[in-house]
C-alpha atoms as a PDB file:
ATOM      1  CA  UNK A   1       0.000   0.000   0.000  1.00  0.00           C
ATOM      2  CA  UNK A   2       1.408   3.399  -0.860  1.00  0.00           C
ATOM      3  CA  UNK A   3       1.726   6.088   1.558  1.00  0.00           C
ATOM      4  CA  UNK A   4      -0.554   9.167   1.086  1.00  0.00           C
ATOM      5  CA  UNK A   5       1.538  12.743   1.009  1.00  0.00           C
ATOM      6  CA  UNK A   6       0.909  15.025   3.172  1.00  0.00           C
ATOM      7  CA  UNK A   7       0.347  18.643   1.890  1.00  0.00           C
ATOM      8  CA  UNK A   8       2.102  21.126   4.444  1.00  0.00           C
ATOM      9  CA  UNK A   9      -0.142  23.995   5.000  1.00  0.00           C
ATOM     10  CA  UNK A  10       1.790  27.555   4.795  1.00  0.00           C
ATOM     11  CA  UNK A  11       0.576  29.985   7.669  1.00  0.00           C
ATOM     12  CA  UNK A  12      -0.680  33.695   6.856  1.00  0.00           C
ATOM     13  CA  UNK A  13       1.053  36.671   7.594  1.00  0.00           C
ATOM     14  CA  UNK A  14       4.467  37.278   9.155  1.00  0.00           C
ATOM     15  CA  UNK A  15       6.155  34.926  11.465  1.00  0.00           C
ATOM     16  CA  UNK A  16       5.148  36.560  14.686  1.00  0.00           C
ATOM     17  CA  UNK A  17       7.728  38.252  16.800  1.00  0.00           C
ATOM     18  CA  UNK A  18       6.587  36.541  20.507  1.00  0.00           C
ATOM     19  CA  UNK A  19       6.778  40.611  21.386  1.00  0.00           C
ATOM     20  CA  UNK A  20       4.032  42.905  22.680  1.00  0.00           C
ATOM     21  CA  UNK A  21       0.644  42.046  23.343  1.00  0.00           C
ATOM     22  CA  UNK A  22      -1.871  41.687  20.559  1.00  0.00           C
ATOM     23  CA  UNK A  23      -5.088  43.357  20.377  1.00  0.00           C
ATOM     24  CA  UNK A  24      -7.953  44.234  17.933  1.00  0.00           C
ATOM     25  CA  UNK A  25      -9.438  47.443  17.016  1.00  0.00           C
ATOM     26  CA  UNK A  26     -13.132  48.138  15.611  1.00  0.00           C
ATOM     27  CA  UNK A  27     -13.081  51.608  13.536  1.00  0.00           C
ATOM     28  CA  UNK A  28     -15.793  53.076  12.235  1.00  0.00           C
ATOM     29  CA  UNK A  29     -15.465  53.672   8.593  1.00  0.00           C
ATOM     30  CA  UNK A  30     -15.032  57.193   9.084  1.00  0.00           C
ATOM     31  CA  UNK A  31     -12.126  56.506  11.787  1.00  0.00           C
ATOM     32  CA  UNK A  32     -10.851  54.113   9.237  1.00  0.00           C
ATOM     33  CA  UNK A  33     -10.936  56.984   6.413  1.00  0.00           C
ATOM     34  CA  UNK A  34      -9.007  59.880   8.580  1.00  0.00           C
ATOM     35  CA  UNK A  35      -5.900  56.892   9.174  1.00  0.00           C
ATOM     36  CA  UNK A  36      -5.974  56.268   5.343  1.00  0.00           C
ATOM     37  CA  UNK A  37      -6.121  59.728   4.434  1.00  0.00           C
ATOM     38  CA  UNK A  38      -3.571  60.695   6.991  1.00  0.00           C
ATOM     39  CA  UNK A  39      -1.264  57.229   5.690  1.00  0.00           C
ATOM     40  CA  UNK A  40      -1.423  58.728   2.312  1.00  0.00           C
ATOM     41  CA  UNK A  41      -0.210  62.296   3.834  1.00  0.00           C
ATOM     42  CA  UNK A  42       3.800  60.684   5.256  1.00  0.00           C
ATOM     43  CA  UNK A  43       6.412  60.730   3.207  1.00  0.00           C
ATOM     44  CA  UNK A  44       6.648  56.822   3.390  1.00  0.00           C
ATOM     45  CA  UNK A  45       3.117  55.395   3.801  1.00  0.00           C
ATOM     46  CA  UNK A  46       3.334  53.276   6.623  1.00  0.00           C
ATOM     47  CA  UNK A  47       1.044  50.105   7.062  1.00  0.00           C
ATOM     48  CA  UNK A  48      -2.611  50.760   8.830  1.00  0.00           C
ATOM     49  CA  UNK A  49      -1.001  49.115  12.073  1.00  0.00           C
ATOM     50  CA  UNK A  50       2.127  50.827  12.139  1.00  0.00           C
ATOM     51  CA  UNK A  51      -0.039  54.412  11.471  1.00  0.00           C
ATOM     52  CA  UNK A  52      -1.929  53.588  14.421  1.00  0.00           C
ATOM     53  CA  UNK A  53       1.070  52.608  16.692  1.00  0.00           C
ATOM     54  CA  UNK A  54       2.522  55.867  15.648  1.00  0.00           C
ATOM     55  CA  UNK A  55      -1.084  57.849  15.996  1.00  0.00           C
ATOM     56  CA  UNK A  56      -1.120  56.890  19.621  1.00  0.00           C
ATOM     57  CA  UNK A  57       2.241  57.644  20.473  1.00  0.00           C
ATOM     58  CA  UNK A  58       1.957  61.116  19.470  1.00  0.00           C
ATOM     59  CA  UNK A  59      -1.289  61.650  21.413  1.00  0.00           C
ATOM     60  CA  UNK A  60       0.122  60.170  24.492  1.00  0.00           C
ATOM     61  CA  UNK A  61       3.334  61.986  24.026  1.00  0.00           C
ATOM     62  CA  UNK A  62       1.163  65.394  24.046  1.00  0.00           C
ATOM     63  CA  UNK A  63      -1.559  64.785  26.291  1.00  0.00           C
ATOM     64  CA  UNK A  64      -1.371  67.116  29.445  1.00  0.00           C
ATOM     65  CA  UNK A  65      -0.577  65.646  32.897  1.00  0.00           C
ATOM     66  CA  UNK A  66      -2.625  66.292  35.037  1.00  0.00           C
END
């Protein structure tokens, strides 16, 4: 009896880091539109994630103490 070959499934997306935890976002389609629109705005149009990563940092970074 011949052996059946198993097919070796490739997995989506980058190999993932181990780093940071993950965690999903819901936007609005309007929210979604002022990232894109602001994305297309950089000089190197960063990924939706990594605009949002950077989108936070630079509210946090100027949000009064207080």
């Amino acid at each position: 009896m011949k052996r059946k070959a198993v097919k070796v499934r490739k997995k989506r997306g980058p190999a993932p880091t181990g780093k940071g935890t993950q965690i999903q976002v819901r936007l609005q389609p309007d929210d979604l539109t002022a990232v894109d629109d602001w994305i297309v705005k950089q000089e190197t149009a960063p990924s939706r994630p990594e605009a949002i990563r950077t989108l936070m940092r630079q509210a946090l970074k100027t949000r009064p103490k207080g």
